[in-house]
C-alpha atoms as a PDB file:
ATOM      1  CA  UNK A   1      -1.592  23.722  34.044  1.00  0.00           C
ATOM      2  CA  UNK A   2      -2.594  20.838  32.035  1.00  0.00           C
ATOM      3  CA  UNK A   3      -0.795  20.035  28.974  1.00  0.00           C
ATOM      4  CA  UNK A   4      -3.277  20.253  25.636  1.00  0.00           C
ATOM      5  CA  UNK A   5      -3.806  17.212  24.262  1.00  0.00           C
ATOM      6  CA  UNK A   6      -2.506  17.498  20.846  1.00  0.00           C
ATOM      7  CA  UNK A   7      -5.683  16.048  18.818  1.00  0.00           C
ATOM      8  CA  UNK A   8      -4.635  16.092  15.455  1.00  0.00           C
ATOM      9  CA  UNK A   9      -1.860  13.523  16.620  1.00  0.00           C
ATOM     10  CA  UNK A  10      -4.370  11.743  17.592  1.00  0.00           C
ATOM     11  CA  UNK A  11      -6.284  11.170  14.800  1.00  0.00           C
ATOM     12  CA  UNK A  12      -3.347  10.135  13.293  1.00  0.00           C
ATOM     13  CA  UNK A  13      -2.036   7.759  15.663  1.00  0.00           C
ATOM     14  CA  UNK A  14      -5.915   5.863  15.510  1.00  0.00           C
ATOM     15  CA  UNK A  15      -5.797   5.147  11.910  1.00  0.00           C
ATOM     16  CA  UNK A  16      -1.583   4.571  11.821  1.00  0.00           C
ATOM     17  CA  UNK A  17      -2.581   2.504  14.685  1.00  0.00           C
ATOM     18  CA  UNK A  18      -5.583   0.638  12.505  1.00  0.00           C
ATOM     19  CA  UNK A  19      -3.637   0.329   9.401  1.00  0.00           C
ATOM     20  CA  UNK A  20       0.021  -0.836  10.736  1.00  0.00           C
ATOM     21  CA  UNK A  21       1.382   1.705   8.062  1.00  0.00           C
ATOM     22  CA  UNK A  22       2.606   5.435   7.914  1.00  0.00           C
ATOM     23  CA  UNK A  23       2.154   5.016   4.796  1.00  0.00           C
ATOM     24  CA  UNK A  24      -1.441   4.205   4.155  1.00  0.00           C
ATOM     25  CA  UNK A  25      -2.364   6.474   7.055  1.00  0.00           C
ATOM     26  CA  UNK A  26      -0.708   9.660   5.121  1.00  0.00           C
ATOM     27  CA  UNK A  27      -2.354   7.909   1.651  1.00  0.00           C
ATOM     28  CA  UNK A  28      -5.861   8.291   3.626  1.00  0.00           C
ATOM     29  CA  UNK A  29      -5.277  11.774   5.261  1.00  0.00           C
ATOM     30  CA  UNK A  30      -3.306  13.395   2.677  1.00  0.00           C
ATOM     31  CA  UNK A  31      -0.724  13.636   4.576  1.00  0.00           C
ATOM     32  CA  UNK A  32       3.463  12.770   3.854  1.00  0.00           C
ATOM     33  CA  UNK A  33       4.420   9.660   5.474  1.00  0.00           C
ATOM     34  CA  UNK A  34       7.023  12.308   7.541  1.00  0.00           C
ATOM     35  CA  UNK A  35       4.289  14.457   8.651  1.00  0.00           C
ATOM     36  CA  UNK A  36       2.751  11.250   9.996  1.00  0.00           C
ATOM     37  CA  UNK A  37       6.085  10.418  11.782  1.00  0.00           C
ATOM     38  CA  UNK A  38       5.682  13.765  13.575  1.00  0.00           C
ATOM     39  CA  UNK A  39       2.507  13.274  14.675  1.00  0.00           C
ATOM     40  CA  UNK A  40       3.283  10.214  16.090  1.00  0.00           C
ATOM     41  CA  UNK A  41       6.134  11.259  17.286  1.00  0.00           C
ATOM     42  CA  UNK A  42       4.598  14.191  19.175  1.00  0.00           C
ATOM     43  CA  UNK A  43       1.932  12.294  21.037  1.00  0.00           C
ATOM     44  CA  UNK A  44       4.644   9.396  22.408  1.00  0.00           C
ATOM     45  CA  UNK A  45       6.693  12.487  23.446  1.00  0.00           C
ATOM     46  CA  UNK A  46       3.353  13.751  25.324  1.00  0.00           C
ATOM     47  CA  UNK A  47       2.402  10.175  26.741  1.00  0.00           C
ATOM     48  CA  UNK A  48       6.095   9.460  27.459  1.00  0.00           C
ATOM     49  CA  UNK A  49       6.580   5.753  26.157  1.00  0.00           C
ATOM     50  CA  UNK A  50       6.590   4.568  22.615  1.00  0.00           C
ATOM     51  CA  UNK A  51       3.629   3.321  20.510  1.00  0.00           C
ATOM     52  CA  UNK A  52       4.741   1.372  17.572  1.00  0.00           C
ATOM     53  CA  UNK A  53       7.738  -0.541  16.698  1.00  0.00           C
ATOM     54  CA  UNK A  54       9.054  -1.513  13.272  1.00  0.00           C
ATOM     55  CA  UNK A  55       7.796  -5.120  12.162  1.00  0.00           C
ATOM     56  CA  UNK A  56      10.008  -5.661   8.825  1.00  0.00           C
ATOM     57  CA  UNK A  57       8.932  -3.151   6.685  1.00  0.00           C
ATOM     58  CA  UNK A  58       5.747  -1.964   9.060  1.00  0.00           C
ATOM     59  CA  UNK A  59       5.213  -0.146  11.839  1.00  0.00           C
ATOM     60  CA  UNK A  60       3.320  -2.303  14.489  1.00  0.00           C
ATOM     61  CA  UNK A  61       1.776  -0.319  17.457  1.00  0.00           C
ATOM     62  CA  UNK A  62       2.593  -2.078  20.428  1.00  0.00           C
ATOM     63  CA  UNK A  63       0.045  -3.983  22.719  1.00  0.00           C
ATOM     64  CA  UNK A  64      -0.759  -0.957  25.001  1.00  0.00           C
ATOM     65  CA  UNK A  65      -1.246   1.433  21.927  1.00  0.00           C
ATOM     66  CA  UNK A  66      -3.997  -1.230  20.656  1.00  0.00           C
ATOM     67  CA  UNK A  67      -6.400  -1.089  23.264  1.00  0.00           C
ATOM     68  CA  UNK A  68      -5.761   2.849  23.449  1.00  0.00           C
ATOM     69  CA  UNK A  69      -6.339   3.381  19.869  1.00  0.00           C
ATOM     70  CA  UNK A  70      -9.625   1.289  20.229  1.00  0.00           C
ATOM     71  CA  UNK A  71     -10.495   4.261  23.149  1.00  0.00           C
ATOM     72  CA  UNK A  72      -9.308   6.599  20.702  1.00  0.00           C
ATOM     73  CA  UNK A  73     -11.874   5.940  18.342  1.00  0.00           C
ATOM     74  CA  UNK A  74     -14.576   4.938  20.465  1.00  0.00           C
ATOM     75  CA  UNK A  75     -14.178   8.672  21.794  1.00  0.00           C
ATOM     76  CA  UNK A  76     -14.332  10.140  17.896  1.00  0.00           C
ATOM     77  CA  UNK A  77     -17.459   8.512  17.495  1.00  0.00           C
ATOM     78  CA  UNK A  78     -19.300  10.043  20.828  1.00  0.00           C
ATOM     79  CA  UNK A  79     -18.131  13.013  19.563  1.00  0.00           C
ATOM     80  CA  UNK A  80     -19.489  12.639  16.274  1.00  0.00           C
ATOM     81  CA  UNK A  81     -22.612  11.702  17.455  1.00  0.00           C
ATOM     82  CA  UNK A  82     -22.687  14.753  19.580  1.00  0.00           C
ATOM     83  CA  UNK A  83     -21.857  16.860  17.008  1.00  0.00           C
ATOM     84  CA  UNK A  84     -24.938  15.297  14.658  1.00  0.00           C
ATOM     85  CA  UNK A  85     -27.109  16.124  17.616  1.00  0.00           C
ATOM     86  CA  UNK A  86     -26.306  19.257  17.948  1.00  0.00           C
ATOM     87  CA  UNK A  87     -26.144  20.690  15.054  1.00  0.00           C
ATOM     88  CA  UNK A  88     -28.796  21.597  11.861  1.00  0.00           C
ATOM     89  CA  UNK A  89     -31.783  18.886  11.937  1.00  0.00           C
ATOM     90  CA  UNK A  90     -32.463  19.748   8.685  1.00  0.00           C
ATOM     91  CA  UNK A  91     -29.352  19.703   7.355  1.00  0.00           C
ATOM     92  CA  UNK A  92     -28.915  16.949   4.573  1.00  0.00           C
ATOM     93  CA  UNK A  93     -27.117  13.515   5.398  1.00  0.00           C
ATOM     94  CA  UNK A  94     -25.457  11.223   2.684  1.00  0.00           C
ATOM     95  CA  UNK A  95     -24.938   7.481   3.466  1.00  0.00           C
ATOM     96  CA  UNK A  96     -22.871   5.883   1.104  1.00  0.00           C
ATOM     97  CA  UNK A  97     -23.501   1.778   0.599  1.00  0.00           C
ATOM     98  CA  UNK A  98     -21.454  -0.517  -1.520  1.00  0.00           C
ATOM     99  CA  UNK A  99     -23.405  -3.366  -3.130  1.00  0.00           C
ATOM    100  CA  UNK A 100     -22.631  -6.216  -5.360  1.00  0.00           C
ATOM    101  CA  UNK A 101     -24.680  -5.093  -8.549  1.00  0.00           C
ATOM    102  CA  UNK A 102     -27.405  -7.575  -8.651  1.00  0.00           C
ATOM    103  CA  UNK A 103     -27.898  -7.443  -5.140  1.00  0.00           C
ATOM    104  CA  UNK A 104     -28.293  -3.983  -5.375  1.00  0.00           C
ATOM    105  CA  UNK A 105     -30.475  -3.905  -8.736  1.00  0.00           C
ATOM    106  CA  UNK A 106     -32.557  -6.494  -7.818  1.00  0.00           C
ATOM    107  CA  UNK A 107     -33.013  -6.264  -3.745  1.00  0.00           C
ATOM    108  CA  UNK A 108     -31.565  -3.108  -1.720  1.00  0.00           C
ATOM    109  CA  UNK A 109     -32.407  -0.419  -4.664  1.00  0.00           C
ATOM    110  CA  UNK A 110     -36.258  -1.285  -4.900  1.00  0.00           C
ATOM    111  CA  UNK A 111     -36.945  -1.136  -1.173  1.00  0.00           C
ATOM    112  CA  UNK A 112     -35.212   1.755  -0.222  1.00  0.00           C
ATOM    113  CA  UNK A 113     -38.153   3.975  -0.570  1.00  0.00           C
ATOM    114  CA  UNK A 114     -38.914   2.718   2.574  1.00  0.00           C
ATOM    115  CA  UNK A 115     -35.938   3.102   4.363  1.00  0.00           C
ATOM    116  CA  UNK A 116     -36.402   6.702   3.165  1.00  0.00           C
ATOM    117  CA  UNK A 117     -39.638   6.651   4.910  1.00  0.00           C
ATOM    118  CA  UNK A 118     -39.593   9.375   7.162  1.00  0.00           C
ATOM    119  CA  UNK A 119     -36.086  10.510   6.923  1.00  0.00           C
ATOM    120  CA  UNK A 120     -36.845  13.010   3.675  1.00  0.00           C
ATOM    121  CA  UNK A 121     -33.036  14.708   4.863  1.00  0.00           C
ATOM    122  CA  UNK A 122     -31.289  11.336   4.089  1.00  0.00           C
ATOM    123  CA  UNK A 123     -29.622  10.289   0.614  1.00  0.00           C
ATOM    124  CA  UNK A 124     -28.634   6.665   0.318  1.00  0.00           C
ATOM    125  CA  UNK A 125     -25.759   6.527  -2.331  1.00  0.00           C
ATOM    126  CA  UNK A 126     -25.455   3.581  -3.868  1.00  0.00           C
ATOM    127  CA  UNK A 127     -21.962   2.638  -5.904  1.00  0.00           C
ATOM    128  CA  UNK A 128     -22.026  -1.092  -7.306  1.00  0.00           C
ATOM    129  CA  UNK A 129     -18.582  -3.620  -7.180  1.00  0.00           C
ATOM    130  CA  UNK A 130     -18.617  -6.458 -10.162  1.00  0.00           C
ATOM    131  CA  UNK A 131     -17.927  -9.210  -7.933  1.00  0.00           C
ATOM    132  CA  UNK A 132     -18.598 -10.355  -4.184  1.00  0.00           C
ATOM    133  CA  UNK A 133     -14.974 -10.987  -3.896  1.00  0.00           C
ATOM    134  CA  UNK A 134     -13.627  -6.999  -4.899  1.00  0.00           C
ATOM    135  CA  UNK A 135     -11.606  -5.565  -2.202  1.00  0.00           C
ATOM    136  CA  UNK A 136     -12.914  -3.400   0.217  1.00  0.00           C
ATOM    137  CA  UNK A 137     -11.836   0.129  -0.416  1.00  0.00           C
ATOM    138  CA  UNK A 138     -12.782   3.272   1.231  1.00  0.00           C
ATOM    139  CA  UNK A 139     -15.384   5.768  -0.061  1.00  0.00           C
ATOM    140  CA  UNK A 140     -18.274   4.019   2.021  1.00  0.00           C
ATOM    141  CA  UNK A 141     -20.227   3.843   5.211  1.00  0.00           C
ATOM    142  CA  UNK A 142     -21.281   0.488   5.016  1.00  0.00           C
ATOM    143  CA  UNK A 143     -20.495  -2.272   2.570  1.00  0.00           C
ATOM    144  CA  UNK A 144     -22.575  -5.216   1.512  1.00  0.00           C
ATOM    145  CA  UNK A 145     -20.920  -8.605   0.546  1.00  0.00           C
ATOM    146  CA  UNK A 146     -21.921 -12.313   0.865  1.00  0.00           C
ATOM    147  CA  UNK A 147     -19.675 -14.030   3.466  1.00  0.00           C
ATOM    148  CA  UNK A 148     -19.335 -15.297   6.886  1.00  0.00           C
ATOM    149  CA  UNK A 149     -20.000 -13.133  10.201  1.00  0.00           C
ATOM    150  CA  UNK A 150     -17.068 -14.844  11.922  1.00  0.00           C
ATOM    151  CA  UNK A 151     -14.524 -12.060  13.219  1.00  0.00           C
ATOM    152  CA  UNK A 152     -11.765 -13.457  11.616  1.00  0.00           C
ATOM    153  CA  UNK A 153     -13.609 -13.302   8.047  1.00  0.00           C
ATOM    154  CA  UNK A 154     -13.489  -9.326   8.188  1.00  0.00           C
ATOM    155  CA  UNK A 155     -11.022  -8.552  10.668  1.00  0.00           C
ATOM    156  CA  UNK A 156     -11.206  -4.531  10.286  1.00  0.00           C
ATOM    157  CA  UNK A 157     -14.522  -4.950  10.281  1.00  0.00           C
ATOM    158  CA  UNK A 158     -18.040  -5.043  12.208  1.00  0.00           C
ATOM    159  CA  UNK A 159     -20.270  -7.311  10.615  1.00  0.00           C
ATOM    160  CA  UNK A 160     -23.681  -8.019  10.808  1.00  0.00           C
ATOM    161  CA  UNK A 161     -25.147 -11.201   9.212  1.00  0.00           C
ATOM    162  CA  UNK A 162     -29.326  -9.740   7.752  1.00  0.00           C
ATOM    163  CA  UNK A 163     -29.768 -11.887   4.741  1.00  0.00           C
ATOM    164  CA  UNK A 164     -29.751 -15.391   4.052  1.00  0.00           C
ATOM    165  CA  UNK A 165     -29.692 -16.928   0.250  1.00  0.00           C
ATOM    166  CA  UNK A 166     -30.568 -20.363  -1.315  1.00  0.00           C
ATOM    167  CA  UNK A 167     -30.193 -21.072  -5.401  1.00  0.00           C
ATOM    168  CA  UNK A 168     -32.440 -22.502  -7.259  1.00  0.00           C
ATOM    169  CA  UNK A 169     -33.564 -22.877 -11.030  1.00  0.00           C
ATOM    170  CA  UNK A 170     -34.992 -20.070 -12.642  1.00  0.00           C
ATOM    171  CA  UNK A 171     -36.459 -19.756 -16.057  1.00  0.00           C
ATOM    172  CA  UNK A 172     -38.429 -17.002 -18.228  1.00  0.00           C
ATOM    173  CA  UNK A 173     -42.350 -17.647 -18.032  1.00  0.00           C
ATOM    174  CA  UNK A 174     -42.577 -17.238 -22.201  1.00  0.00           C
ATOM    175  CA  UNK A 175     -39.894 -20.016 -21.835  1.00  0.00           C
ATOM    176  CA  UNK A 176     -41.256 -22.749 -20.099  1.00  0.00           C
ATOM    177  CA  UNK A 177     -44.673 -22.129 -22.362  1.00  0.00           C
ATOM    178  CA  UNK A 178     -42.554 -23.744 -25.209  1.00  0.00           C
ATOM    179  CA  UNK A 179     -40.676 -26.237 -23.974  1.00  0.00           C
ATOM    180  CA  UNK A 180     -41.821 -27.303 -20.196  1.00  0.00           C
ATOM    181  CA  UNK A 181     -39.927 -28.692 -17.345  1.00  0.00           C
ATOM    182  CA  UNK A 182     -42.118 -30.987 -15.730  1.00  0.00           C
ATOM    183  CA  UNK A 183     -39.140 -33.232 -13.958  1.00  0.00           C
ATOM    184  CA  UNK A 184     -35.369 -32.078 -13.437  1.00  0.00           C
ATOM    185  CA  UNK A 185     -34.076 -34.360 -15.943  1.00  0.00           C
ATOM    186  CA  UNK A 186     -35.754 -32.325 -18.342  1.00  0.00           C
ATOM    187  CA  UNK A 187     -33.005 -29.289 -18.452  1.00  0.00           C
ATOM    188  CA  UNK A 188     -31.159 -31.991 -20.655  1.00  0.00           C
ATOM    189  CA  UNK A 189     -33.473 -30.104 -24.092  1.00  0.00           C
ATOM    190  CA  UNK A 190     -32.670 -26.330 -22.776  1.00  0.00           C
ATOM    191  CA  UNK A 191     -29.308 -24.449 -22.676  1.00  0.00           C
ATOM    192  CA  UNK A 192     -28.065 -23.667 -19.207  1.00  0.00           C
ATOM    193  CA  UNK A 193     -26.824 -20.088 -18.527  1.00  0.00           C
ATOM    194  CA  UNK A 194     -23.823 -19.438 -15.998  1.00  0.00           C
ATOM    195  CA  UNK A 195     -21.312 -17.103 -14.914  1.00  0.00           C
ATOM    196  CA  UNK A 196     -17.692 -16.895 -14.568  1.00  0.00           C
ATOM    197  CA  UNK A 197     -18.182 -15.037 -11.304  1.00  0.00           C
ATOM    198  CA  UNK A 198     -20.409 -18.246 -10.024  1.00  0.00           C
ATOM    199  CA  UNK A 199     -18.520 -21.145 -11.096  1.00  0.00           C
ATOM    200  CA  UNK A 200     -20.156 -23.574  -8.971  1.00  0.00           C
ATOM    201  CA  UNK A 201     -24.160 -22.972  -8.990  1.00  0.00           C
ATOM    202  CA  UNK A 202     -24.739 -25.718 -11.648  1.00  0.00           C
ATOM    203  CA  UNK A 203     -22.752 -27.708 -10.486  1.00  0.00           C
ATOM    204  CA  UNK A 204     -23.825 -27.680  -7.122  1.00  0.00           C
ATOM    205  CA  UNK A 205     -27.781 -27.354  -8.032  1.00  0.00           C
ATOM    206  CA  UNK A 206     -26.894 -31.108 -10.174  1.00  0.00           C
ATOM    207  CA  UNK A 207     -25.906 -32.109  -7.196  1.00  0.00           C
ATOM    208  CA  UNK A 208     -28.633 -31.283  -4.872  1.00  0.00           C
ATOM    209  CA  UNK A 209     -31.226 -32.210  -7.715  1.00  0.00           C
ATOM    210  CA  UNK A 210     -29.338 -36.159  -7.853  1.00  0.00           C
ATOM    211  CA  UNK A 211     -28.953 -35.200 -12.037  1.00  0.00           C
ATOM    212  CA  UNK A 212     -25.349 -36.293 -14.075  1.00  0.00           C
ATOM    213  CA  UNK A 213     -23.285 -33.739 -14.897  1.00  0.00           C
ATOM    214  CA  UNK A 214     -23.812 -34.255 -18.910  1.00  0.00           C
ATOM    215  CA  UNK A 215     -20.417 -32.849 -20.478  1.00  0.00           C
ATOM    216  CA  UNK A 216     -22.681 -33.195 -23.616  1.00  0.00           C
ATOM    217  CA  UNK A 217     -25.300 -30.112 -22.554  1.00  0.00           C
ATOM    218  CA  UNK A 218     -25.948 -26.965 -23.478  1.00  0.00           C
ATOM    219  CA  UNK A 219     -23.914 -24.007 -21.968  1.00  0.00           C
ATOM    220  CA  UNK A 220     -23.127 -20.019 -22.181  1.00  0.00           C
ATOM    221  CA  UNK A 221     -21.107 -18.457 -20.271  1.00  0.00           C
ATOM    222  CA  UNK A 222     -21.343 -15.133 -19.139  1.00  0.00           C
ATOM    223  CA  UNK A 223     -18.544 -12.803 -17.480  1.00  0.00           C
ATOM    224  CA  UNK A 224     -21.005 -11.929 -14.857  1.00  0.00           C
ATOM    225  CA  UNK A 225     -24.399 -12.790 -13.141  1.00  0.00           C
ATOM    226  CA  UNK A 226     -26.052  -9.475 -13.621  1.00  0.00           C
ATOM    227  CA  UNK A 227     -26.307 -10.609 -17.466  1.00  0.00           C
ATOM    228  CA  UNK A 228     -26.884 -13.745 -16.901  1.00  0.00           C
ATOM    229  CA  UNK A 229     -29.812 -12.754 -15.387  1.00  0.00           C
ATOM    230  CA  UNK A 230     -30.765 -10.924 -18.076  1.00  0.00           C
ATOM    231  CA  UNK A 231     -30.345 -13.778 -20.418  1.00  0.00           C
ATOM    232  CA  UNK A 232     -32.488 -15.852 -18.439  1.00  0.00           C
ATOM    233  CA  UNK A 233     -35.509 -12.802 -18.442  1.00  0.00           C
ATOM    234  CA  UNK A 234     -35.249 -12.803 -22.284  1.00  0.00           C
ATOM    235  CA  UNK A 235     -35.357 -16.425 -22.716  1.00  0.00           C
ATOM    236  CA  UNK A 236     -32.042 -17.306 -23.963  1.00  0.00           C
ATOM    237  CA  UNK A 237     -31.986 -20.691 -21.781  1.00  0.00           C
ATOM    238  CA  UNK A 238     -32.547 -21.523 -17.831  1.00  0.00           C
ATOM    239  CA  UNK A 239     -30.304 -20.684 -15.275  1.00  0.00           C
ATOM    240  CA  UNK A 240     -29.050 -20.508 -11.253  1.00  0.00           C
ATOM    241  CA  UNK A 241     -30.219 -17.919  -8.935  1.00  0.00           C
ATOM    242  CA  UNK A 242     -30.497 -16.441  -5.294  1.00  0.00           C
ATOM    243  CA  UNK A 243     -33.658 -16.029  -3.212  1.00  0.00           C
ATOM    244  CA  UNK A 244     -34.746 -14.103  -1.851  1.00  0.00           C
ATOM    245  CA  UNK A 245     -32.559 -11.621  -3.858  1.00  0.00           C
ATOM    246  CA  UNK A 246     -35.373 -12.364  -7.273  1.00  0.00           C
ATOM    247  CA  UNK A 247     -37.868 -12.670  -4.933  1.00  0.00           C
ATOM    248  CA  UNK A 248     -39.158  -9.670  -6.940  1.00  0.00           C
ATOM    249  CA  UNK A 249     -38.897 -10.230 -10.582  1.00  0.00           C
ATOM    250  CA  UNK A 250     -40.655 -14.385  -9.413  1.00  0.00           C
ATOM    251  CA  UNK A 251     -43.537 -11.682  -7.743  1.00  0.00           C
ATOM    252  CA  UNK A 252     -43.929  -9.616 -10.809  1.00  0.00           C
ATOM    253  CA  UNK A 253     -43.926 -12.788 -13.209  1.00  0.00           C
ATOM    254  CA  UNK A 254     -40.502 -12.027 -14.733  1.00  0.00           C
ATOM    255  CA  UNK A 255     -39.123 -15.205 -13.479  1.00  0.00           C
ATOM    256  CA  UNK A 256     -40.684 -18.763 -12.415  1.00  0.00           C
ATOM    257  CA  UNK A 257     -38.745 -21.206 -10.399  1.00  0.00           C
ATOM    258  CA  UNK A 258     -39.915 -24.423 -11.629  1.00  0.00           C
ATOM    259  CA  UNK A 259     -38.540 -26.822  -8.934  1.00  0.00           C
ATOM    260  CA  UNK A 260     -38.575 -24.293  -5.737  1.00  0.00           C
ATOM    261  CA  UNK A 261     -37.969 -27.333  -2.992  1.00  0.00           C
ATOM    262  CA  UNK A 262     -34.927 -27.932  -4.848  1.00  0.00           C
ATOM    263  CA  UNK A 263     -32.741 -25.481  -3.211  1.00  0.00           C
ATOM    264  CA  UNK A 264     -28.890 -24.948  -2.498  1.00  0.00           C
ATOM    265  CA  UNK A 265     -27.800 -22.845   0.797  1.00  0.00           C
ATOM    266  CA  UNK A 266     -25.726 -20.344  -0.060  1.00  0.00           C
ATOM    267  CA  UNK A 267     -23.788 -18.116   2.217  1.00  0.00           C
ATOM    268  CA  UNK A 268     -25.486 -15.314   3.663  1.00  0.00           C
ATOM    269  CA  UNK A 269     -25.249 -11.344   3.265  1.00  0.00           C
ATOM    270  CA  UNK A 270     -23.670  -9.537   6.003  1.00  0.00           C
ATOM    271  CA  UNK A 271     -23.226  -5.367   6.786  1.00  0.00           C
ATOM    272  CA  UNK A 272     -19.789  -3.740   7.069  1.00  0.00           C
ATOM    273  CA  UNK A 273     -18.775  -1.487   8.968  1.00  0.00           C
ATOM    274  CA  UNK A 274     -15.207  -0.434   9.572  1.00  0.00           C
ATOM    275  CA  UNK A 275     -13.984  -0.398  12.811  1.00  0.00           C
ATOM    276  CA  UNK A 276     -13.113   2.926  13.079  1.00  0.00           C
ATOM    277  CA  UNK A 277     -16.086   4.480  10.708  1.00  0.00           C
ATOM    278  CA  UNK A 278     -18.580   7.230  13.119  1.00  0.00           C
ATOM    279  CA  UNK A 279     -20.937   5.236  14.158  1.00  0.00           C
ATOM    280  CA  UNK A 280     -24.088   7.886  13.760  1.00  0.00           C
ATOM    281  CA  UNK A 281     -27.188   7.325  14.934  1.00  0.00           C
ATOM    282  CA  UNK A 282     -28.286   7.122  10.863  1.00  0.00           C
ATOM    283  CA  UNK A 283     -25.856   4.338  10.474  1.00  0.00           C
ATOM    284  CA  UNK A 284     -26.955   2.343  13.320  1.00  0.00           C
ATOM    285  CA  UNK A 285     -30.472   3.174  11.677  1.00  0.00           C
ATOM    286  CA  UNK A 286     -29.683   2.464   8.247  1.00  0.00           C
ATOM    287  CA  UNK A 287     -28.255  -1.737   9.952  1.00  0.00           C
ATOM    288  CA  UNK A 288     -31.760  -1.949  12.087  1.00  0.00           C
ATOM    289  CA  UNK A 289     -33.288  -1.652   8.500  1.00  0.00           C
ATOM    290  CA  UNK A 290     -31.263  -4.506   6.639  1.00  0.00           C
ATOM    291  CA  UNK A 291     -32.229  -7.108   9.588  1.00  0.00           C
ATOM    292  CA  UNK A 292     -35.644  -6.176   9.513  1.00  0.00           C
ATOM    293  CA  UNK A 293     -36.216  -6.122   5.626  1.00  0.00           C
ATOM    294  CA  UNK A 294     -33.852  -9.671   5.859  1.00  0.00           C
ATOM    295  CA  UNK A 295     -36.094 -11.070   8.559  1.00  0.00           C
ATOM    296  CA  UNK A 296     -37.442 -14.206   5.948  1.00  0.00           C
END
């Protein structure tokens, strides 16, 4: 008679395995980091060879435990999605998405009315980080950031590039009434707005636009874009910003961008998705979406 697989252990062992840490696996399962060390130690004793060995003060699984751990949770994730499609259609799903905030605000929040299009059972729940450089933490589906697609950029991570982003000058409407900018070298009468959290976008936009950097101008400094923004809208001076993440407020006459071909690439926006996260048929849905809404 075959031996029962001992699943539990094997749960364990997948994110141990993922994490290189008793530790953190017990931190993300509740678990003791002994009770981890018993699980593990239960499934070597049932596939008869060892699966990690101590790296200084970590437990590294071993070469062969890798590519089964990547099985592992390949396997979790058919049998989520088997699960889904079996059970209650109408039951209610919950995707949770972290955003940067004025990403979110300004471009994933207003168009997810018609992501939820046809899905009336899904809720997308939104939770916003300060910065695009805030660790990744757990407590989401699928995070949002501006970076690189490269494997090596998010190494516990799928990602999948769906948004790219160019700066430009932007400026309140009522603004540009008083006091026009009819050539770049005008900014020199208004006061340019910026953010600690994008140290470079003047810099860079001075650049592209062949201006001096005048240590004589006008400058605030705000702690983060997201008021920045706002202090552009109420016509405190000019300022730096993504499209097509404004794309909106330029639409609805909130914002003009006076000198549009003068542009800076940025990099793009790119979907995460752990590694080891179900891969459900809404997830897979809710990444279709971002490419297509993306697609310039």
């Amino acid at each position: 008679m075959r031996r029962p697989l001992p699943l539990n252990a094997l749960r364990v062992f997948e994110i141990a395995a993922r994490t290189s840490s008793y530790a953190e696996a017990g931190a993300e399962l509740g678990l003791t980091h002994g009770a981890v060390s018993r699980q593990i130690a239960l499934l070597e004793t049932w596939l008869g060879q060892r699966l990690f060995v101590r790296t200084g003060r970590r437990m590294t699984a071993t070469p062969a435990a890798r590519a089964f751990a990547a099985e592992v949770s390949l396997s979790f994730d058919r049998m989520t999605a088997a699960a889904e499609a079996c059970g209650r259609p109408s039951a209610r799903q919950i995707l949770r998405v972290s955003a940067p905030t004025t990403f979110a605000l300004r471009w994933l929040i207003p168009r997810l009315e018609r992501f939820h299009a046809g899905r009336p059972q899904v809720e997308v729940a939104v939770t916003t980080v300060t910065t695009l450089h805030d660790e990744l933490r757990g407590g989401f589906d699928v995070a949002i950031r501006r970076g690189s697609a490269e494997r090596s950029a998010w190494p516990q991570y799928q990602a999948t590039p769906f948004l790219k982003e160019v700066d430009t000058l932007i400026a309140s409407p009522a603004l540009l009434e008083r006091d026009p900018l009819r050539h770049p070298s005008d900014i020199v009468g208004h006061v340019l707005l910026g953010s600690e959290t994008r140290p470079g976008d003047w810099s860079d936009w001075l650049d592209r636009a062949g201006l001096a950097h005048r240590s004589n101008q006008r400058r605030r400094v705000f702690d983060h874009f997201f008021v920045t923004l706002q202090a552009v809208v109420d016509g405190f001076g000019i300022g730096v910003g993504p499209l097509p993440v404004l794309q909106a407020d330029v639409l609805a006459g909130r914002l003009v961008t006076p000198f549009p071909t003068i542009t800076v690439p940025r990099t793009g926006y790119v979907a995460l998705v752990p590694f080891d996260a179900s891969k459900t048929p809404l997830l897979g849905a809710f990444i279709d979406w971002l490419r297509v809404e993306g697609e310039p």
